[in-house]
PDB file of N, CA and C in Angstrom:
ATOM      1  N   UNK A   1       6.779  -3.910 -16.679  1.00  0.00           N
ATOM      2  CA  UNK A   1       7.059  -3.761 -15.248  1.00  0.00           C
ATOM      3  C   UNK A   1       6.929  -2.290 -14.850  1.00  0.00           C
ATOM      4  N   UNK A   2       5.966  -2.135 -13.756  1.00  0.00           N
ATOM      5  CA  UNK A   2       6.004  -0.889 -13.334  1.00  0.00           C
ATOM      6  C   UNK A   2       7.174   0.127 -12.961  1.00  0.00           C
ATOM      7  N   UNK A   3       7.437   1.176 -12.357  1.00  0.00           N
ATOM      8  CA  UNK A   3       8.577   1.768 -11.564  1.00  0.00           C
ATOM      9  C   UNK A   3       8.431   1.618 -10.175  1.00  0.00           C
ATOM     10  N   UNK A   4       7.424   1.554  -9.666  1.00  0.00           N
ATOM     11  CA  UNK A   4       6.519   1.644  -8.805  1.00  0.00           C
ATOM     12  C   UNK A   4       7.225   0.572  -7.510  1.00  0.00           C
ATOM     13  N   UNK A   5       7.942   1.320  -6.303  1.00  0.00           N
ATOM     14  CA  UNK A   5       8.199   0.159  -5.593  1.00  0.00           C
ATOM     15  C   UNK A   5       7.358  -0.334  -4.915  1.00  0.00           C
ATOM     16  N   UNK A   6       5.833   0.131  -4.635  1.00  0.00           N
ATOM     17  CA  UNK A   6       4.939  -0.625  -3.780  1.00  0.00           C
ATOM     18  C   UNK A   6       3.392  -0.893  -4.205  1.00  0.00           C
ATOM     19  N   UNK A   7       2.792  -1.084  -3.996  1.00  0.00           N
ATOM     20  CA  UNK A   7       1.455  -1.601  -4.820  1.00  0.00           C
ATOM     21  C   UNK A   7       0.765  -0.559  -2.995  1.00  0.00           C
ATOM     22  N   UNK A   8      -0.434   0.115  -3.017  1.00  0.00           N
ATOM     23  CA  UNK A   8      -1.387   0.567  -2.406  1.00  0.00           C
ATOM     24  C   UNK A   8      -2.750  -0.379  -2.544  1.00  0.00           C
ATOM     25  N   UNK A   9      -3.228  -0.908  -1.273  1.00  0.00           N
ATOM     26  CA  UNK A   9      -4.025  -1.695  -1.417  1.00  0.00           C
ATOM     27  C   UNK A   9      -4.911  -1.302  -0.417  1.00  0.00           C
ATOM     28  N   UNK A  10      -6.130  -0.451  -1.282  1.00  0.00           N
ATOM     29  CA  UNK A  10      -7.356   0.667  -0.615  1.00  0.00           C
ATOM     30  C   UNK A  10      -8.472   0.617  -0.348  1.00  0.00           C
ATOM     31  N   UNK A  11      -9.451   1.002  -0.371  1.00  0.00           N
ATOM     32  CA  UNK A  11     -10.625   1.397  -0.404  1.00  0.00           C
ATOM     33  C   UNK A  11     -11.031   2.749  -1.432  1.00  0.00           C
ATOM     34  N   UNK A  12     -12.330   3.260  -1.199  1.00  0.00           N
ATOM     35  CA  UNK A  12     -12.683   4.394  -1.941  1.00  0.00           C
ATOM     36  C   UNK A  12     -13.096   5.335  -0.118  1.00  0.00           C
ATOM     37  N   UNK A  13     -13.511   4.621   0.623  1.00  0.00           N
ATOM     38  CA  UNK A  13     -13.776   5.556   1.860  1.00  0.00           C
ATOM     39  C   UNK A  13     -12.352   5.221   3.032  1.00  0.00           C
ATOM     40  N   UNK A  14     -11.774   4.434   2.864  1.00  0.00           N
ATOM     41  CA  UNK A  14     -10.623   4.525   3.878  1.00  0.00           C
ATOM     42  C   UNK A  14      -9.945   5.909   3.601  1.00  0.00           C
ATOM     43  N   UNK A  15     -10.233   6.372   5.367  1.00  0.00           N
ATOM     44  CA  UNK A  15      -9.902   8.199   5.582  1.00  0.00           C
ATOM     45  C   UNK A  15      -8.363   7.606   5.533  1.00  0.00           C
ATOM     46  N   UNK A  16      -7.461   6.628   6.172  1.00  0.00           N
ATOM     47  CA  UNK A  16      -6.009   6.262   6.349  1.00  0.00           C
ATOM     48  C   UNK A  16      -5.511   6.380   4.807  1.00  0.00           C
ATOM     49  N   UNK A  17      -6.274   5.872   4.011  1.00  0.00           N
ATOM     50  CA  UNK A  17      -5.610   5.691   2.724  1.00  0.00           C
ATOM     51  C   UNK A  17      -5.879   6.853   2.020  1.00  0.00           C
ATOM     52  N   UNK A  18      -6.431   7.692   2.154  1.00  0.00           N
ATOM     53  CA  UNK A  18      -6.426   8.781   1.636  1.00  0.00           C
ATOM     54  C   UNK A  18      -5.215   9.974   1.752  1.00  0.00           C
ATOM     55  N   UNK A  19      -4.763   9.607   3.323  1.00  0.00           N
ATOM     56  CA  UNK A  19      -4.289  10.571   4.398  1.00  0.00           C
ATOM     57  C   UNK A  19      -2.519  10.415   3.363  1.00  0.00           C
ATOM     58  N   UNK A  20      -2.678   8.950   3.592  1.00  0.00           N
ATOM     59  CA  UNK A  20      -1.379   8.282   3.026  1.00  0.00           C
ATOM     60  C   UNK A  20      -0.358   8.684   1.976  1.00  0.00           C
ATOM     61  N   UNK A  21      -1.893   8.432   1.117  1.00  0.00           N
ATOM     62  CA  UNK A  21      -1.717   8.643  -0.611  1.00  0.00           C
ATOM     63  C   UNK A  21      -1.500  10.076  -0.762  1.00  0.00           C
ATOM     64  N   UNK A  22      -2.108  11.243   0.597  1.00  0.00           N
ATOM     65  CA  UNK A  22      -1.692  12.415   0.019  1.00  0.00           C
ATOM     66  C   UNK A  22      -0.355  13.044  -0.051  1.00  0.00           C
ATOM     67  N   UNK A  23      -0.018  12.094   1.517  1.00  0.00           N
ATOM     68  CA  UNK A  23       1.212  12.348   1.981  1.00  0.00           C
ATOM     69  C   UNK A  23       2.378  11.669   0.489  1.00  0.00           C
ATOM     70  N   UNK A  24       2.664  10.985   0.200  1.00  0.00           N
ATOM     71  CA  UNK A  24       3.320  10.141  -0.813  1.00  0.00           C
ATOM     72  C   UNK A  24       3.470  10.878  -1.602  1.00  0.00           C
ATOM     73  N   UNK A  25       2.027  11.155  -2.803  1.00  0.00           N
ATOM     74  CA  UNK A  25       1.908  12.098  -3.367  1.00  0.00           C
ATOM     75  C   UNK A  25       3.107  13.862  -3.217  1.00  0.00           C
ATOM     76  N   UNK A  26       2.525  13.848  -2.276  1.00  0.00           N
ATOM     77  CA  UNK A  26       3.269  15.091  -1.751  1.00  0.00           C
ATOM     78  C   UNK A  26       4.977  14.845  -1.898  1.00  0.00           C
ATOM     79  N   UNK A  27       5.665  13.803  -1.338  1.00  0.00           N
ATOM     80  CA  UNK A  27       6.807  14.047  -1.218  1.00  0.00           C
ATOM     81  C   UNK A  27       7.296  13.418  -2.896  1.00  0.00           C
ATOM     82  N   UNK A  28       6.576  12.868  -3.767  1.00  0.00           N
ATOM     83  CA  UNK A  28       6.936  12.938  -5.233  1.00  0.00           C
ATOM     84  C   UNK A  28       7.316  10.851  -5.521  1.00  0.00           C
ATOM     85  N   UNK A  29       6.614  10.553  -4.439  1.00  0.00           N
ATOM     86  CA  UNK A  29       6.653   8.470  -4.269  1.00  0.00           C
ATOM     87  C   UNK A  29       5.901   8.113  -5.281  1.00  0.00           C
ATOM     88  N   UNK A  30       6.455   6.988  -6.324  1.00  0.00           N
ATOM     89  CA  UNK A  30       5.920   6.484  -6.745  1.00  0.00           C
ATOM     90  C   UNK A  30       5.138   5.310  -7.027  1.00  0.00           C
ATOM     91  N   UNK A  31       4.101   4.923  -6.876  1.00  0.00           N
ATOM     92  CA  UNK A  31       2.989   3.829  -6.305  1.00  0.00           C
ATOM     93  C   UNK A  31       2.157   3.519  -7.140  1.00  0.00           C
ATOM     94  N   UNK A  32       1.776   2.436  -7.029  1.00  0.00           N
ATOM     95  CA  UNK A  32       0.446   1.607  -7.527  1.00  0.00           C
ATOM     96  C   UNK A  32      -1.001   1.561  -6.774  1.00  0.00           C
ATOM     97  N   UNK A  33      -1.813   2.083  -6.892  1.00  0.00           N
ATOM     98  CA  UNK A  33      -2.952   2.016  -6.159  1.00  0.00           C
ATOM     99  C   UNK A  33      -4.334   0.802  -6.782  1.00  0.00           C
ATOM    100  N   UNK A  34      -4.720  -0.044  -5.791  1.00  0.00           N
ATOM    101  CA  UNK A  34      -5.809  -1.080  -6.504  1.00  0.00           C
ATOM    102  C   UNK A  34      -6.714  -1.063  -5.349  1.00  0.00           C
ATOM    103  N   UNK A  35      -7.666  -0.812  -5.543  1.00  0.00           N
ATOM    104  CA  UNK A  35      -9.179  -0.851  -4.814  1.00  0.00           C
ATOM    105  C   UNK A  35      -9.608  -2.194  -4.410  1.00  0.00           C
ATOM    106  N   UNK A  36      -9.460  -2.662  -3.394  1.00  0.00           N
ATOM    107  CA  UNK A  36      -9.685  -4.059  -2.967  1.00  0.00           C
ATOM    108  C   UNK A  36     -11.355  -4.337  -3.513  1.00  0.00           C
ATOM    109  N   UNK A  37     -12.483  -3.282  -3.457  1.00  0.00           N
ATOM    110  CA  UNK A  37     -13.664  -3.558  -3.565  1.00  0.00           C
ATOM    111  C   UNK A  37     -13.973  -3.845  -4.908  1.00  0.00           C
ATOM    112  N   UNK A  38     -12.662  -3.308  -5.793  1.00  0.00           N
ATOM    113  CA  UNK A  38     -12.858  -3.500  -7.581  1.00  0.00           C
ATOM    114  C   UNK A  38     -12.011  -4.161  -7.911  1.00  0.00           C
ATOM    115  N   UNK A  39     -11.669  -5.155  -7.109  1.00  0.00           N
ATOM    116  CA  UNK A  39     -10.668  -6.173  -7.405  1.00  0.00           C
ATOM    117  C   UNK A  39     -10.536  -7.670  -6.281  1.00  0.00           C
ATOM    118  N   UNK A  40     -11.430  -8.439  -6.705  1.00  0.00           N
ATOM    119  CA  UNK A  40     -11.056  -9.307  -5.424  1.00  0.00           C
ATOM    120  C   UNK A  40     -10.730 -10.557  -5.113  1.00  0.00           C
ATOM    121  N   UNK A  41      -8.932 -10.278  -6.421  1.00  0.00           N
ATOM    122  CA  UNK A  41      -8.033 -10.747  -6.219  1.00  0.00           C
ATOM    123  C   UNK A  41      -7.007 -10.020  -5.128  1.00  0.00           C
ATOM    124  N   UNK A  42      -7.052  -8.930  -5.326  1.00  0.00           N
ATOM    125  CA  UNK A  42      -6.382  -8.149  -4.800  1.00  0.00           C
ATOM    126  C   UNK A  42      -6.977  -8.035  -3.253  1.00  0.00           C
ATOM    127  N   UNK A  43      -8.274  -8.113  -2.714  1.00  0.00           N
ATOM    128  CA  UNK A  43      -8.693  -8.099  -1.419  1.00  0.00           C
ATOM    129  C   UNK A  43      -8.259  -9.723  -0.958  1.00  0.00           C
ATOM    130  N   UNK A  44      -8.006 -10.646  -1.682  1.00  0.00           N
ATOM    131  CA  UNK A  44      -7.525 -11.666  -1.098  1.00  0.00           C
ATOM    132  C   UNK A  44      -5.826 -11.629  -0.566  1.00  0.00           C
ATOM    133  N   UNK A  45      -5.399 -10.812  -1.624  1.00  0.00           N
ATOM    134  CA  UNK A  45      -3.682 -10.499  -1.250  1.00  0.00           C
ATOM    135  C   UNK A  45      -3.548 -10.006   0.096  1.00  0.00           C
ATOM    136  N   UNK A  46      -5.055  -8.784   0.471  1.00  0.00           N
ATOM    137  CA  UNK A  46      -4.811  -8.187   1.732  1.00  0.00           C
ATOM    138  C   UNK A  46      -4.901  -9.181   3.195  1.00  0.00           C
ATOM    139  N   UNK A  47      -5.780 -10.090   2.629  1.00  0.00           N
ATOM    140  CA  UNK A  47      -6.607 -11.157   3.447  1.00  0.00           C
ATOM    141  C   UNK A  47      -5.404 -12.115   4.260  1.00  0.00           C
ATOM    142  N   UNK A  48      -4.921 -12.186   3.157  1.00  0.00           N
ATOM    143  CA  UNK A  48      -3.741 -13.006   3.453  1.00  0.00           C
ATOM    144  C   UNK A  48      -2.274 -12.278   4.042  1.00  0.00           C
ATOM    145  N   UNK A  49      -2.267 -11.282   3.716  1.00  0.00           N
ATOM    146  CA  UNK A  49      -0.964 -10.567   4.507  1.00  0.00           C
ATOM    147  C   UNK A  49      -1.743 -10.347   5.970  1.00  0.00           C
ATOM    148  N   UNK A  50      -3.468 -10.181   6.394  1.00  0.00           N
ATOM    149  CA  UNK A  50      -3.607  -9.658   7.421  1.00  0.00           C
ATOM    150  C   UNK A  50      -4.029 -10.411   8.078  1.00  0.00           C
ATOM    151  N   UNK A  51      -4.262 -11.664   7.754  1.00  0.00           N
ATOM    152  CA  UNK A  51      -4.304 -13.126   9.071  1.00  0.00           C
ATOM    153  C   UNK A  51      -6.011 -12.840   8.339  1.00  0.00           C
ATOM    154  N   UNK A  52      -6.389 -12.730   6.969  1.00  0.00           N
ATOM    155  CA  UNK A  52      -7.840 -12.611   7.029  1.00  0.00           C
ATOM    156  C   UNK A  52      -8.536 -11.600   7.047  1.00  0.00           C
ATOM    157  N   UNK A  53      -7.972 -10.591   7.351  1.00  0.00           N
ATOM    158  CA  UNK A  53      -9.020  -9.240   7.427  1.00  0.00           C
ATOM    159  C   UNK A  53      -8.472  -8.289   6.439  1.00  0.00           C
ATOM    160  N   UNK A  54      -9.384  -7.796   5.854  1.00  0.00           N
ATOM    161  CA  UNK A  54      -9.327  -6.921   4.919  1.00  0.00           C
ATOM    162  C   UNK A  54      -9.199  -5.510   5.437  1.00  0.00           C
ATOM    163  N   UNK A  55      -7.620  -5.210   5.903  1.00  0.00           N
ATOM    164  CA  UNK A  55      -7.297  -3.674   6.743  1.00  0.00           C
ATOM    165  C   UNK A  55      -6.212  -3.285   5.449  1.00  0.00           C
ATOM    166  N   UNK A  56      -7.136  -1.976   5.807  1.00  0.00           N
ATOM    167  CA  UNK A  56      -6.059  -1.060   4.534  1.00  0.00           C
ATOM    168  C   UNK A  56      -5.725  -0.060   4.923  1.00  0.00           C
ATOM    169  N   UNK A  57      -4.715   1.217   5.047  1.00  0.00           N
ATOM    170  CA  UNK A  57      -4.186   0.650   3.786  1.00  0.00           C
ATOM    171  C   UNK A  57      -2.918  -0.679   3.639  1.00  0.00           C
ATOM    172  N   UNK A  58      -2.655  -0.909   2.887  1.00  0.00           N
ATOM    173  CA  UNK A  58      -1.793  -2.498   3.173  1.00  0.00           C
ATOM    174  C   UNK A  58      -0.672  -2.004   2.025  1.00  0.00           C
ATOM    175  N   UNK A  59       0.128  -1.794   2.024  1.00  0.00           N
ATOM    176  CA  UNK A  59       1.205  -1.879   0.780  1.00  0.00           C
ATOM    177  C   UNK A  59       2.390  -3.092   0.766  1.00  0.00           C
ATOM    178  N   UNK A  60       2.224  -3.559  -0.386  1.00  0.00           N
ATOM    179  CA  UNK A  60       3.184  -4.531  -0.571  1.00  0.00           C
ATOM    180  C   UNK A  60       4.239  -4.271  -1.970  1.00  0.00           C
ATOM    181  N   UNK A  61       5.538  -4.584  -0.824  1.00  0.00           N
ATOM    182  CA  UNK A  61       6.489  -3.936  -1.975  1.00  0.00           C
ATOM    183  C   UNK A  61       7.184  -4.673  -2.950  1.00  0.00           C
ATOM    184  N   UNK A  62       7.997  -4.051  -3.324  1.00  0.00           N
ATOM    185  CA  UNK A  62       8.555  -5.045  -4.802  1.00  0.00           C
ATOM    186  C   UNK A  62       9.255  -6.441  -3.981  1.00  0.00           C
ATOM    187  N   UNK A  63       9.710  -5.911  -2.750  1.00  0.00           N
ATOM    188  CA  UNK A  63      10.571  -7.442  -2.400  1.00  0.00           C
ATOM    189  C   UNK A  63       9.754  -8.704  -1.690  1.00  0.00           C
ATOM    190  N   UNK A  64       8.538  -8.421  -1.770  1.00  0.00           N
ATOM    191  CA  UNK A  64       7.025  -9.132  -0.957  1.00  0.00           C
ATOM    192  C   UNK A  64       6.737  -8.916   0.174  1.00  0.00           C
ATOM    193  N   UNK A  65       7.549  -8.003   0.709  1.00  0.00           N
ATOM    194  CA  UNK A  65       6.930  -7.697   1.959  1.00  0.00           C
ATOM    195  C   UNK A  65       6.108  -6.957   1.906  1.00  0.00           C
ATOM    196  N   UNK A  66       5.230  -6.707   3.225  1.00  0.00           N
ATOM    197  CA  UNK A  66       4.317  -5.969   2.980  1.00  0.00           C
ATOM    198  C   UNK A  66       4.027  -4.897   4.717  1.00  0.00           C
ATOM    199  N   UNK A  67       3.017  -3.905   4.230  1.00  0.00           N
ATOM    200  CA  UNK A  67       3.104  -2.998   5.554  1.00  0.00           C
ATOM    201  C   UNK A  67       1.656  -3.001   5.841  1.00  0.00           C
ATOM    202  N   UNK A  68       0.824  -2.676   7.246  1.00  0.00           N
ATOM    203  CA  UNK A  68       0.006  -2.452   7.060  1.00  0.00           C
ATOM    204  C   UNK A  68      -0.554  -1.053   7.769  1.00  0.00           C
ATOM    205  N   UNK A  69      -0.935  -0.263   7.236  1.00  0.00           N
ATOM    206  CA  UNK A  69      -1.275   1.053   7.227  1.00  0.00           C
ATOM    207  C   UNK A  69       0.166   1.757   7.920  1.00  0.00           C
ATOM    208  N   UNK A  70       0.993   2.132   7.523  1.00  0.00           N
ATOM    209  CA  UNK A  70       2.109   2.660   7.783  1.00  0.00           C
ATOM    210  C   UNK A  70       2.398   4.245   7.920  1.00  0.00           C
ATOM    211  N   UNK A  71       3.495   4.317   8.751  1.00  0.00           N
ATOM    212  CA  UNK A  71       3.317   6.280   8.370  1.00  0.00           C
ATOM    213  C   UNK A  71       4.668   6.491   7.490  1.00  0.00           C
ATOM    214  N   UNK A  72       4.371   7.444   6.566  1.00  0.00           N
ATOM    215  CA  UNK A  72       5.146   8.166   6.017  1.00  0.00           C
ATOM    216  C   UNK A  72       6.752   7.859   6.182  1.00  0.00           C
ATOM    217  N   UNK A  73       6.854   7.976   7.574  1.00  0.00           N
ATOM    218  CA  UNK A  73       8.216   8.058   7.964  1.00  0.00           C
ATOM    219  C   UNK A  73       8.801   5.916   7.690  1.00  0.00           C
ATOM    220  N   UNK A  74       7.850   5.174   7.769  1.00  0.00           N
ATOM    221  CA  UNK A  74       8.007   3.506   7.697  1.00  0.00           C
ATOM    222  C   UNK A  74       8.168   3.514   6.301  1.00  0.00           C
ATOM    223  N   UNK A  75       7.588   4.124   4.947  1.00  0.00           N
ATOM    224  CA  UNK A  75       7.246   3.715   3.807  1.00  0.00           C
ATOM    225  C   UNK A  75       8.732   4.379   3.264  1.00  0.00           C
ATOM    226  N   UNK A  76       9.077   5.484   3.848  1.00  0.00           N
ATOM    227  CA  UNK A  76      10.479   6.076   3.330  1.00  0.00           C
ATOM    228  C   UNK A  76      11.609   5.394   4.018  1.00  0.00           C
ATOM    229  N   UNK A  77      11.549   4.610   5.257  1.00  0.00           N
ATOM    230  CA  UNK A  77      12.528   4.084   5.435  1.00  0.00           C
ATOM    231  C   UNK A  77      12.894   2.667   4.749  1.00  0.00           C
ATOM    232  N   UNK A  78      11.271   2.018   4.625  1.00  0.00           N
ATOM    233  CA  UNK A  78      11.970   0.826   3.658  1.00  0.00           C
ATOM    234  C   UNK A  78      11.944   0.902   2.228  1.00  0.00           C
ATOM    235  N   UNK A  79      11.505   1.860   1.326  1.00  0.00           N
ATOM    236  CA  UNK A  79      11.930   2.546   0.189  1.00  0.00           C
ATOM    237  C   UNK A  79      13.146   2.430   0.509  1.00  0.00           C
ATOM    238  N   UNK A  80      14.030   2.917   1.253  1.00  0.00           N
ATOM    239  CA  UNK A  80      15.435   3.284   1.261  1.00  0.00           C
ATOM    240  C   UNK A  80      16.131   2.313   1.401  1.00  0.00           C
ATOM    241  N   UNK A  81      15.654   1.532   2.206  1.00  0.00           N
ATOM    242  CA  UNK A  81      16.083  -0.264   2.272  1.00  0.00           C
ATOM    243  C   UNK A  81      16.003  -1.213   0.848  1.00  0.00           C
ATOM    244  N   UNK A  82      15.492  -0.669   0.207  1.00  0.00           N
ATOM    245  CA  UNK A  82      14.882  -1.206  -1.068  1.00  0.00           C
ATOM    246  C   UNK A  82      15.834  -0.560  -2.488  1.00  0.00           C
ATOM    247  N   UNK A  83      16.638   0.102  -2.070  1.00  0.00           N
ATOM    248  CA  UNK A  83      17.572   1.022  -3.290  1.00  0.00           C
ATOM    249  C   UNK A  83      18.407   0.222  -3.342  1.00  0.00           C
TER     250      UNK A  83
END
């Protein structure tokens, strides 16, 4: 089992998921990142949290919920919901 409370569900050119991951990164979050285009089991997970469309970035957390492209300030508040 990972530590990881949320799974990152990306691209290689999504500018959002980049923006995201730097931000996260930055404040010391720990995450799972999976490339929907190298995985597409995982582009079906997105498919299905997004009524079908493959919008990223999408994170889904340990409790199954899930976000879709979120800011910083959403991913730390339900992290915190999640302790």
């Amino acid at each position: 089992m990972s530590s990881a409370a949320f799974t990152m569900y990306s691209t290689p050119w999504c500018g959002y998921c980049h923006r995201l991951k730097s931000q996260l990164d930055r404040e010391g979050i720990v995450f799972e990142i999976v490339d929907i285009e190298q995985e597409p089991a995982a582009a079906q997970i997105v498919e299905k949290v997004n009524n079908g469309n493959q919008t990223v970035p999408t994170l889904v957390y340990s409790d199954g919920t899930a976000m879709t492209n979120p800011s910083l300030a959403q991913v730390k508040e339900k992290l915190a919901s999640l302790a």
